[in-house]
N, C-alpha and C. Protein backbone atom coordinates (compact mmCIF):
# COMPACT_ATOMS: atom_id res chain seq x y z
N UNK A 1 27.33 -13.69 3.95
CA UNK A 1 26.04 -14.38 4.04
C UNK A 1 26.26 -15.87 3.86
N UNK A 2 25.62 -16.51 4.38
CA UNK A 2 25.40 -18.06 3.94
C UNK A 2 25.21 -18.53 3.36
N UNK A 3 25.65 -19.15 2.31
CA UNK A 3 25.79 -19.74 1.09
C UNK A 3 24.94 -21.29 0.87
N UNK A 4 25.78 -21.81 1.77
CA UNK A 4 25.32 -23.51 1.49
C UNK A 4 25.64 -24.19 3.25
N UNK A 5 25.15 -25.44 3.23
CA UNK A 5 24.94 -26.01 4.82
C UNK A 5 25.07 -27.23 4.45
N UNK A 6 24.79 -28.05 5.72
CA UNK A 6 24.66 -29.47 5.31
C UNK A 6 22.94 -30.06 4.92
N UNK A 7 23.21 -31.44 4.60
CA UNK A 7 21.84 -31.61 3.76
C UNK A 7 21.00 -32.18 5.04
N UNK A 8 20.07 -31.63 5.12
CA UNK A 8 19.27 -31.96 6.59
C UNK A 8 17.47 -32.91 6.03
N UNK A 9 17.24 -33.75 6.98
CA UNK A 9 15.42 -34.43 6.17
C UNK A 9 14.45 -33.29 6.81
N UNK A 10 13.62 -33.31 5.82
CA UNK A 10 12.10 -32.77 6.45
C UNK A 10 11.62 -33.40 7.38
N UNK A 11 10.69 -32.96 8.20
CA UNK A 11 10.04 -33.56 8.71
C UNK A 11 8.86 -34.14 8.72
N UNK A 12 8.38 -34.83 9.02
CA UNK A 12 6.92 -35.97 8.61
C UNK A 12 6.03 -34.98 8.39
N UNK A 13 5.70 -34.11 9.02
CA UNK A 13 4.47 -33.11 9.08
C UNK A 13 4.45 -32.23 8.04
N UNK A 14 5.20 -32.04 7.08
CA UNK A 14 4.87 -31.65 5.88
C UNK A 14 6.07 -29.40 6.30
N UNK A 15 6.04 -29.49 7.21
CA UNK A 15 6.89 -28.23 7.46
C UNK A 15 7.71 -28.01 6.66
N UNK A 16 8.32 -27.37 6.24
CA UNK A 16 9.67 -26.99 4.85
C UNK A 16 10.09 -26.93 5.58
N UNK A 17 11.77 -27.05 5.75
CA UNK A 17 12.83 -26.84 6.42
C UNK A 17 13.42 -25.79 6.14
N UNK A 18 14.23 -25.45 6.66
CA UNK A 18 14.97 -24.21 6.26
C UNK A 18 15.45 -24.33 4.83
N UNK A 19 15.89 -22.90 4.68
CA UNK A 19 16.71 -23.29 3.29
C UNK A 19 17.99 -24.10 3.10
N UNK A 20 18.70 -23.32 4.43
CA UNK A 20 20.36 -23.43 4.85
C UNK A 20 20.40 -24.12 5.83
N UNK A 21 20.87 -25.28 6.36
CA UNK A 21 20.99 -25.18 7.88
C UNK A 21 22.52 -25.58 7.82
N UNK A 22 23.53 -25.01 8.67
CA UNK A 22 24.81 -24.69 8.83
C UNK A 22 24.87 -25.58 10.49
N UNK A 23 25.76 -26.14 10.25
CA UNK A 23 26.40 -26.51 12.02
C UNK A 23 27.74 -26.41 11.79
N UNK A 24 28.24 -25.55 12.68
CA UNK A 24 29.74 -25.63 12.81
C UNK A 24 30.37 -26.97 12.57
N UNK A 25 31.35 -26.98 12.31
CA UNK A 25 32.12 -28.07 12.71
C UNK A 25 31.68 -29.10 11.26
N UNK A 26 30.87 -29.32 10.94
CA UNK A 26 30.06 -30.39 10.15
C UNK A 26 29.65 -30.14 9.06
N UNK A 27 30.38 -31.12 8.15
CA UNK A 27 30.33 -30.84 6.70
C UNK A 27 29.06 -31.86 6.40
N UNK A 28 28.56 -33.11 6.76
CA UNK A 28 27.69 -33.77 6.58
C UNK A 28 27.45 -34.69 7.70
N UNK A 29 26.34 -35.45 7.70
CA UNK A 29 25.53 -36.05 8.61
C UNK A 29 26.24 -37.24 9.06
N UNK A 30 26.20 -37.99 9.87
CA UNK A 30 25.79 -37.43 11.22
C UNK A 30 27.22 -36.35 11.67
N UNK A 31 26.61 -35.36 12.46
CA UNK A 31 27.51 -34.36 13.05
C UNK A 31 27.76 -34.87 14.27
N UNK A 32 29.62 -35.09 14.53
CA UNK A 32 30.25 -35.25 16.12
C UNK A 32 29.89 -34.15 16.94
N UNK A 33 29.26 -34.33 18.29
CA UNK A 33 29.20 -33.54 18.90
C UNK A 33 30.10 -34.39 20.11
N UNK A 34 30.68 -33.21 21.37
CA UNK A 34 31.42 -33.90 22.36
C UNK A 34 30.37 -33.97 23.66
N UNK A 35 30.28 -34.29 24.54
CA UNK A 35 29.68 -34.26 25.47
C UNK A 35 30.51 -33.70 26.64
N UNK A 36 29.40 -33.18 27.28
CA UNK A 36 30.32 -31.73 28.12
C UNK A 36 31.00 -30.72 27.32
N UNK A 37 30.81 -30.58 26.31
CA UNK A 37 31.45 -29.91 25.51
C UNK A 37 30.29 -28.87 24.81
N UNK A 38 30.41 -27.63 24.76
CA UNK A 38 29.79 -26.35 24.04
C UNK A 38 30.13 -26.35 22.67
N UNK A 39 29.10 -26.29 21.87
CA UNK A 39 29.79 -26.56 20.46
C UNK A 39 28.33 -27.21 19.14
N UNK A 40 28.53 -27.27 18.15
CA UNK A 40 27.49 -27.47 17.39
C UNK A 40 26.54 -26.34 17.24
N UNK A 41 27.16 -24.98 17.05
CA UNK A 41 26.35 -24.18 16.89
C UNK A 41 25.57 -24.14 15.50
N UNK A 42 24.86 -24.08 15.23
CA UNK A 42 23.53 -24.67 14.07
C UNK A 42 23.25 -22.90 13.65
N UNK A 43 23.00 -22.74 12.25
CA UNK A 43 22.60 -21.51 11.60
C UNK A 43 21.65 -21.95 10.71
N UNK A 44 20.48 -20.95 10.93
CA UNK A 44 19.39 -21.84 10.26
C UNK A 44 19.18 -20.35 9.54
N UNK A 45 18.25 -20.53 7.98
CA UNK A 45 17.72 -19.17 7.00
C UNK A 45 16.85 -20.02 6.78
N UNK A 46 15.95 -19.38 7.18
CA UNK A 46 14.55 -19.52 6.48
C UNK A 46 13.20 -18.39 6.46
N UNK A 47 12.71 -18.69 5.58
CA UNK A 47 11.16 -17.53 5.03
C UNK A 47 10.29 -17.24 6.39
N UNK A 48 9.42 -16.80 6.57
CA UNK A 48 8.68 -16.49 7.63
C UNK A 48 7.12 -16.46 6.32
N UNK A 49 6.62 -17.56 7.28
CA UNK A 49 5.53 -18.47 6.55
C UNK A 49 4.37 -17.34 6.36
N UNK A 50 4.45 -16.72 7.53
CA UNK A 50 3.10 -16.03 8.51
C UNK A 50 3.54 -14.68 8.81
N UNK A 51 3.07 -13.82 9.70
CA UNK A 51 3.28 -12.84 10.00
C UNK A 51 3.76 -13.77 11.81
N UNK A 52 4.73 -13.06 12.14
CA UNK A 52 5.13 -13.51 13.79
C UNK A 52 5.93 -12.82 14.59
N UNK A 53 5.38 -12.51 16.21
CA UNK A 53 6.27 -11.89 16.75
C UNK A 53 6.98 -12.31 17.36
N UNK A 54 7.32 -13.77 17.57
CA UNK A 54 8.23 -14.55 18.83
C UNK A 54 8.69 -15.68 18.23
N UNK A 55 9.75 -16.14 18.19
CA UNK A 55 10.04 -17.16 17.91
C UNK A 55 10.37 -18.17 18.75
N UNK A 56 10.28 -19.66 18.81
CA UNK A 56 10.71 -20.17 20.27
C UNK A 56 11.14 -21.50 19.55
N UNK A 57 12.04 -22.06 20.15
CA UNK A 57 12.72 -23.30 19.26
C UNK A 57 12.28 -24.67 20.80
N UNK A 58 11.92 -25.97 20.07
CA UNK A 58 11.76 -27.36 20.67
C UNK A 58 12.83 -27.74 19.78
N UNK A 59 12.62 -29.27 20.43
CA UNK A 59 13.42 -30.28 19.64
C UNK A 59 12.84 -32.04 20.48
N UNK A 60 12.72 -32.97 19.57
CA UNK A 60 12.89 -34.38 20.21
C UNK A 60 14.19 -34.86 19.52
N UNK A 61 14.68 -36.19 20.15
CA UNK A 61 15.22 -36.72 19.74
C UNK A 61 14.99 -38.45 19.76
N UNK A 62 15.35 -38.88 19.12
CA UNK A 62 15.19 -40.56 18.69
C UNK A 62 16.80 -41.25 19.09
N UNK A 63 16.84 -42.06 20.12
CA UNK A 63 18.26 -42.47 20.46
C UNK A 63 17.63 -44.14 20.38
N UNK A 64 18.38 -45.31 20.04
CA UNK A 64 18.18 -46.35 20.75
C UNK A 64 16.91 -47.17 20.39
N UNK A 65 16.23 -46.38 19.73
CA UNK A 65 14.64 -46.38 19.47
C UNK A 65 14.13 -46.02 19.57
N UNK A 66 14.39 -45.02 20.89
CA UNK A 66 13.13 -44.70 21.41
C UNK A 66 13.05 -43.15 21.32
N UNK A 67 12.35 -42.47 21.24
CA UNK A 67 12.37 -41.32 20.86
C UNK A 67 11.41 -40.21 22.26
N UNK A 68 12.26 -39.24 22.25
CA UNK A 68 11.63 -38.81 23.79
C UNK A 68 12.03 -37.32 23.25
N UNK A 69 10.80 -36.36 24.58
CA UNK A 69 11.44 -34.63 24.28
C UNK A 69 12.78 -34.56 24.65
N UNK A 70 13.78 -33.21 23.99
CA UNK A 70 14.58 -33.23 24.97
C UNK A 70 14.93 -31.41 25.18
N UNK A 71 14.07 -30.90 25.88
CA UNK A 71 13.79 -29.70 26.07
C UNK A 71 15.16 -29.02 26.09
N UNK A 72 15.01 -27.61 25.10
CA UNK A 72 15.64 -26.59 25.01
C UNK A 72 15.85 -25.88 26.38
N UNK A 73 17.14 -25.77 26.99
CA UNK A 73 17.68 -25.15 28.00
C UNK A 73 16.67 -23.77 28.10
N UNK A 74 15.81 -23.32 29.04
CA UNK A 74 15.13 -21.73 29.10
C UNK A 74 15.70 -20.72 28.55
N UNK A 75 17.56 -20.73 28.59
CA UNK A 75 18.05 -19.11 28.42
C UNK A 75 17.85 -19.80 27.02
N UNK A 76 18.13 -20.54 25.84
CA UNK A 76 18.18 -20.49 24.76
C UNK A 76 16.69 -21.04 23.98
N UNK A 77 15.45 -21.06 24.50
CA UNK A 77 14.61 -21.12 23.66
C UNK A 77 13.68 -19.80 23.32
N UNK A 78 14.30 -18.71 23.84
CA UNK A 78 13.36 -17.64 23.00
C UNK A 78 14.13 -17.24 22.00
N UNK A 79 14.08 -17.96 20.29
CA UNK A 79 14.82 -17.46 19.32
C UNK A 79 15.02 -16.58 18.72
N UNK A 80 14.07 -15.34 19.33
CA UNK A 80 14.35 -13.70 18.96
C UNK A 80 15.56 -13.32 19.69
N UNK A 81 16.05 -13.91 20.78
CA UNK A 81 17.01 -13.64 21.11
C UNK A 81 18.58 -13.95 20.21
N UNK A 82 18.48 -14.78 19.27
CA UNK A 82 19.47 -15.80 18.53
C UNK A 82 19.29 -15.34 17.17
N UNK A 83 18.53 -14.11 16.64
CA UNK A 83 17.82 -13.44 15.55
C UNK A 83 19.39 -12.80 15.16
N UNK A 84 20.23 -12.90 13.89
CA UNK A 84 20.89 -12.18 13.09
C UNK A 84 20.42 -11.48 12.34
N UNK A 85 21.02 -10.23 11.97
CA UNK A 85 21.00 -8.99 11.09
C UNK A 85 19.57 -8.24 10.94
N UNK A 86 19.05 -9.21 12.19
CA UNK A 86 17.52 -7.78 12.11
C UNK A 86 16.86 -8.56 13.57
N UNK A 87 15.53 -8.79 13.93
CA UNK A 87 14.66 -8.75 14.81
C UNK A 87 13.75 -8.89 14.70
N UNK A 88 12.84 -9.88 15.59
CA UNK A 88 11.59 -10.05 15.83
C UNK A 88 10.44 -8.34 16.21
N UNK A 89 9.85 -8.21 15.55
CA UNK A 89 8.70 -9.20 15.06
C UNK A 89 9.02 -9.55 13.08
N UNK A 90 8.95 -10.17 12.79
CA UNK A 90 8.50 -10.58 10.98
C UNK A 90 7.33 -10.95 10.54
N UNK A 91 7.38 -9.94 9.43
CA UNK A 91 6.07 -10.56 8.35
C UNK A 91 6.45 -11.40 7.37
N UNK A 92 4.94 -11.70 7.09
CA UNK A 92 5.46 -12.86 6.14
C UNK A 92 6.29 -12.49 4.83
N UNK A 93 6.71 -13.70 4.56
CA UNK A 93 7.69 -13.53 3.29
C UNK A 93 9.68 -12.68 4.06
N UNK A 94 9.28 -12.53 4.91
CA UNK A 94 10.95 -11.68 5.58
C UNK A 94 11.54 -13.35 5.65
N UNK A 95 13.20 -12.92 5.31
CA UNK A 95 13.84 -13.68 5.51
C UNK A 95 14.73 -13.45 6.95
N UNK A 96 14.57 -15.08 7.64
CA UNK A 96 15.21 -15.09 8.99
C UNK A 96 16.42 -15.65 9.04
N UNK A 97 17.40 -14.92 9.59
CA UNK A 97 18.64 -16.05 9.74
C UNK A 97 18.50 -16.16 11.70
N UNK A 98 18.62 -17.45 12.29
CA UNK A 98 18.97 -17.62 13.61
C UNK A 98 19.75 -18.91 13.71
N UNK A 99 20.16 -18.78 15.10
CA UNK A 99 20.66 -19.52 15.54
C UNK A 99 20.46 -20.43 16.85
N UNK A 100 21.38 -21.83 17.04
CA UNK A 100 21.05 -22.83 18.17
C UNK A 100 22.32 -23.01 18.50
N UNK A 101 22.32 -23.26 19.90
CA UNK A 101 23.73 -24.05 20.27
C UNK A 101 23.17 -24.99 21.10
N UNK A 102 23.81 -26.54 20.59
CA UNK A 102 23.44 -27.34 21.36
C UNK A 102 24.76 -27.73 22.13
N UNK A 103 24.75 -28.33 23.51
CA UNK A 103 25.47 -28.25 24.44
C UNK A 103 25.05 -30.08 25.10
N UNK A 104 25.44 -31.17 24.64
CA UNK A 104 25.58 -32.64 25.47
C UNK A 104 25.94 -32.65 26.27
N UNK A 105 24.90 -32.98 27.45
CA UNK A 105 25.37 -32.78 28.92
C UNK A 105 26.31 -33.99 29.01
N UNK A 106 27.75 -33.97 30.05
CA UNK A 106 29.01 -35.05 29.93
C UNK A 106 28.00 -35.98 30.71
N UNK A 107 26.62 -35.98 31.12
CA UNK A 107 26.40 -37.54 31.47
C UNK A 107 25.38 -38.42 29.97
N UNK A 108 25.89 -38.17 28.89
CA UNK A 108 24.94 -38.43 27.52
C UNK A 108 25.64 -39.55 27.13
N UNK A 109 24.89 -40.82 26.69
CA UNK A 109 25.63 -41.86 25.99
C UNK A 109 26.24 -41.91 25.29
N UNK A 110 26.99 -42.59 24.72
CA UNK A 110 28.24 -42.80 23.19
C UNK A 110 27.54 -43.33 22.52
N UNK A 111 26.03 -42.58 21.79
CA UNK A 111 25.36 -42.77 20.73
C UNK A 111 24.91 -41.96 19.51
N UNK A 112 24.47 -42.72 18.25
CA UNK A 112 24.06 -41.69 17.28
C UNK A 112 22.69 -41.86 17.85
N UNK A 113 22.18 -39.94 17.50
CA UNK A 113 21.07 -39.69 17.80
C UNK A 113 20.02 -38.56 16.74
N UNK A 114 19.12 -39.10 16.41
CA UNK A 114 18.52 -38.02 15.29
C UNK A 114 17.57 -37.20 16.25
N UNK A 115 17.85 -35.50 15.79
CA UNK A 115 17.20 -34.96 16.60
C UNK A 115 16.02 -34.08 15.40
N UNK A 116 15.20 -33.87 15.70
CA UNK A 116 14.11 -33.21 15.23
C UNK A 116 13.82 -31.87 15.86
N UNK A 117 14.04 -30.50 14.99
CA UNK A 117 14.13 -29.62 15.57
C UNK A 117 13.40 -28.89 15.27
N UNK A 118 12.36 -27.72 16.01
CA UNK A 118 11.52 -27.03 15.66
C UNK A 118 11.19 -25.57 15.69
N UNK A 119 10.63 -24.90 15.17
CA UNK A 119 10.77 -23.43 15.63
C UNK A 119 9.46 -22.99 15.53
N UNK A 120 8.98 -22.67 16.70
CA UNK A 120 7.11 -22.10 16.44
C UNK A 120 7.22 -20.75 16.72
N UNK A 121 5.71 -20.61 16.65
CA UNK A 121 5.72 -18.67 17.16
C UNK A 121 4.78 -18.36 18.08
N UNK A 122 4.67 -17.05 18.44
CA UNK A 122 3.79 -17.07 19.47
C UNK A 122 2.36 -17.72 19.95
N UNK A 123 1.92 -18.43 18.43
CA UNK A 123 0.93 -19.20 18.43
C UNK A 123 0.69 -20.32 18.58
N UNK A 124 2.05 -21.16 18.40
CA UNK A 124 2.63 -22.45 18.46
C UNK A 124 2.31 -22.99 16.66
N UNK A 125 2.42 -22.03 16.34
CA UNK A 125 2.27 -22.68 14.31
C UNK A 125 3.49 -22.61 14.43
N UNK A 126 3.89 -23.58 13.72
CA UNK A 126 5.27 -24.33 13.57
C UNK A 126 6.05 -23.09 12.12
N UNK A 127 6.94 -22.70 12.17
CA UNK A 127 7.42 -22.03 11.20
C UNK A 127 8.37 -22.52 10.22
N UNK A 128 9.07 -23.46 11.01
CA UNK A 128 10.33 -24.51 10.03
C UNK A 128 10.27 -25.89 11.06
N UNK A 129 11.01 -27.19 10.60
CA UNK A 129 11.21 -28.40 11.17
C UNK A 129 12.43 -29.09 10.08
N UNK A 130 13.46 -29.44 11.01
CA UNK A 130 14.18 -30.76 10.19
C UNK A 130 14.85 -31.60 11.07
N UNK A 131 15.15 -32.33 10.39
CA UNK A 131 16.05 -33.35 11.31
C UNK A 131 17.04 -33.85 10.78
N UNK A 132 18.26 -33.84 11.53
CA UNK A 132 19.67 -34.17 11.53
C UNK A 132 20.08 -35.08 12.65
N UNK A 133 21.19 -35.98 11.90
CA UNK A 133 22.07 -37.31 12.88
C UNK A 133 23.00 -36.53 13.68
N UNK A 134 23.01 -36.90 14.78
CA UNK A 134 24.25 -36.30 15.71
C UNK A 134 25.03 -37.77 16.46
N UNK A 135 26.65 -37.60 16.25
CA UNK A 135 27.10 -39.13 17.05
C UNK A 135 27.50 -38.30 18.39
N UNK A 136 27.46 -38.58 19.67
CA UNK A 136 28.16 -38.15 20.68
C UNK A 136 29.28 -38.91 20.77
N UNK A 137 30.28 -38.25 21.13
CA UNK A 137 31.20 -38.56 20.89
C UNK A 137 32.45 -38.14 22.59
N UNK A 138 33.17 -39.18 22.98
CA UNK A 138 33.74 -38.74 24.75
C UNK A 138 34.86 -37.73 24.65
N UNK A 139 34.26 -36.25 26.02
CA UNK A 139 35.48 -35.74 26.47
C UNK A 139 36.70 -36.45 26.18
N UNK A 140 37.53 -36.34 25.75
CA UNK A 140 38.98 -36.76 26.09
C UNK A 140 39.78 -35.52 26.63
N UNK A 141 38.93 -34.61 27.10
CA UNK A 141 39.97 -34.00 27.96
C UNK A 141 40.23 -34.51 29.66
């Protein structure tokens, strides 16, 4: 089981964050990610606020200043699919472990970028939110 993660911020809107949030590779903030490169897989535990049958993950990010969506690939935003050691649907109070893989497309700048990540449910009530630094960092293959 998952023990401990790196230290991630809440988000403005008052959402709790997970308990745990885990990214491969990354012991603390900001996390290298490569571009063109598969990798930064993210493990998130957290409570289930509500009763819910779907989970679906967003995210923005803030680069440069400016802060814009940056939509979850289709095959990876239904997070019942990314559900460890049990399955959608949850009531409240069940504990969730899931997961994200984020993937920097090789045309992404050589910048740090804070991304804000979210997980709603079939209702769009937000269930968890945090945000973590990511540096992109170049293929050298």
């Amino acid at each position: 089981m998952l023990t401990e993660g790196i230290q991630v911020r809440s988000c403005s809107n008052g959402v709790p964050p997970p308990a745990i949030v885990s990214i491969a590779g990354c012991s603390e903030m900001p996390c290298d990610f490569v571009r063109g490169v598969e990798g930064g897989t993210m493990t998130m535990v957290y409570e289930a606020p509500f009763d819910i049958q779907t989970l679906r993950y967003d995210r923005i990010i803030t680069a440069l200043g400016v802060t814009s969506p940056l939509p979850v690939r289709p095959e990876r935003e239904n997070g019942c699919e990314f559900v460890i050691g049990s399955m959608c649907p949850f009531r409240q109070g069940d504990l969730i472990i899931s997961t994200y893989t984020s993937s920097p497309l090789a045309i992404y700048p050589l910048v740090s970028v804070s991304v804000e990540f979210y997980v709603y449910d079939e209702q769009d009530r937000m269930v968890t939110c945090f945000q973590y630094d990511v540096r992109i960092l170049p293929n050298s293959v």
